[in-house]
Protein backbone atom coordinates (compact mmCIF):
# COMPACT_ATOMS: atom_id res chain seq x y z
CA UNK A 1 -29.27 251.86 -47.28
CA UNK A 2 -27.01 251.13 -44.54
CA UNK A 3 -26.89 246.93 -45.94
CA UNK A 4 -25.79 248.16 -49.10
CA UNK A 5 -23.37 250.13 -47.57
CA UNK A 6 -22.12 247.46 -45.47
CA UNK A 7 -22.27 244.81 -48.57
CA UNK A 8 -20.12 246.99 -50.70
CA UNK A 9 -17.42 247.61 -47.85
CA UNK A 10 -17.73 243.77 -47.31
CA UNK A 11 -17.03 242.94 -50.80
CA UNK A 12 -13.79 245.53 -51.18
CA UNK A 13 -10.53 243.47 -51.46
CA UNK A 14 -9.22 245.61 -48.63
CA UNK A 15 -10.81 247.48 -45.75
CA UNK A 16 -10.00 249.26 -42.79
CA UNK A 17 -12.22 248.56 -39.77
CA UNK A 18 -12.12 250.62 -36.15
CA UNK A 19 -14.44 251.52 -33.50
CA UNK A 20 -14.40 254.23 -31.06
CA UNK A 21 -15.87 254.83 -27.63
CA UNK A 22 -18.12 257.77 -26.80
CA UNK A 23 -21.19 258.40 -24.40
CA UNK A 24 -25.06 258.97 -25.32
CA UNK A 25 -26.72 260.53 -22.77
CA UNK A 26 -23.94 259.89 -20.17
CA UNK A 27 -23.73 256.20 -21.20
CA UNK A 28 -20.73 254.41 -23.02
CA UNK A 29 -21.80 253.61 -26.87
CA UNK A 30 -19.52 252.53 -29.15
CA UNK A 31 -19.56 253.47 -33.35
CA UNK A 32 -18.35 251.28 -35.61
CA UNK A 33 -16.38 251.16 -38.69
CA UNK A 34 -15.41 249.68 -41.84
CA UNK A 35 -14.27 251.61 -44.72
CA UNK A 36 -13.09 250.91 -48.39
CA UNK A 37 -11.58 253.45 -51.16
CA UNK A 38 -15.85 253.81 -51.99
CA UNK A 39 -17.05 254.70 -48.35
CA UNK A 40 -17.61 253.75 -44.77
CA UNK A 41 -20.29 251.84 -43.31
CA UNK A 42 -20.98 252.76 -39.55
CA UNK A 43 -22.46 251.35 -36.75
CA UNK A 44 -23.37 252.49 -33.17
CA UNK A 45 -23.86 250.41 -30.78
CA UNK A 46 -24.41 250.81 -26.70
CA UNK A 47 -21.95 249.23 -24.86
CA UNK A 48 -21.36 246.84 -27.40
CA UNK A 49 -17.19 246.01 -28.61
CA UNK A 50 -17.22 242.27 -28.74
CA UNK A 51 -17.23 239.97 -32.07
CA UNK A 52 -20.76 239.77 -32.13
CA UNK A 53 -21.26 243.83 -32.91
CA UNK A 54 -18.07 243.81 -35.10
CA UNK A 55 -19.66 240.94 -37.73
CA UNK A 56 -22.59 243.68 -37.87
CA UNK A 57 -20.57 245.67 -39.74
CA UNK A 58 -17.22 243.33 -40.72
CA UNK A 59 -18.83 240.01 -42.23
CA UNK A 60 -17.14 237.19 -40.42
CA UNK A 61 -16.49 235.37 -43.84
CA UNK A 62 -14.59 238.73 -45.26
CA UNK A 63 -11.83 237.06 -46.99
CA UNK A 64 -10.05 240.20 -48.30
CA UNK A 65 -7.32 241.95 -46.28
CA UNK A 66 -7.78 244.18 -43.28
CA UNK A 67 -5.93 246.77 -42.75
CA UNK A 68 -4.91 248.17 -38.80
């Protein structure tokens, strides 16, 4: 489910992509997003805010516009 999710925010013309910081079990995580006008596709991730976790969930070919 969550590739389809991710495939359909990937192929919107425009998204809008963030990621927050919390803590799991005292630990710092990190959840990550990319949404369209159809829906979100999320991502958490343990101490993880580099490019590698962001092309999880923004495809580093994404060609439409991203919004901050």
């Amino acid at each position: 489910m969550q590739d389809s999710i991710v495939k359909a925010v990937n192929d919107s013309p425009m998204i809008v992509p963030d990621e927050s910081g919390w803590r799991v079990g005292g630990e710092g995580a990190w959840l990550w997003t990319a949404g369209d006008a159809s829906g979100d596709g999320l991502l958490g991730r343990p101490n993880g805010r580099g490019y590698d976790e962001a092309c999880e969930v923004n495809s580093p070919e994404y060609s439409g516009v991203m919004v901050a």
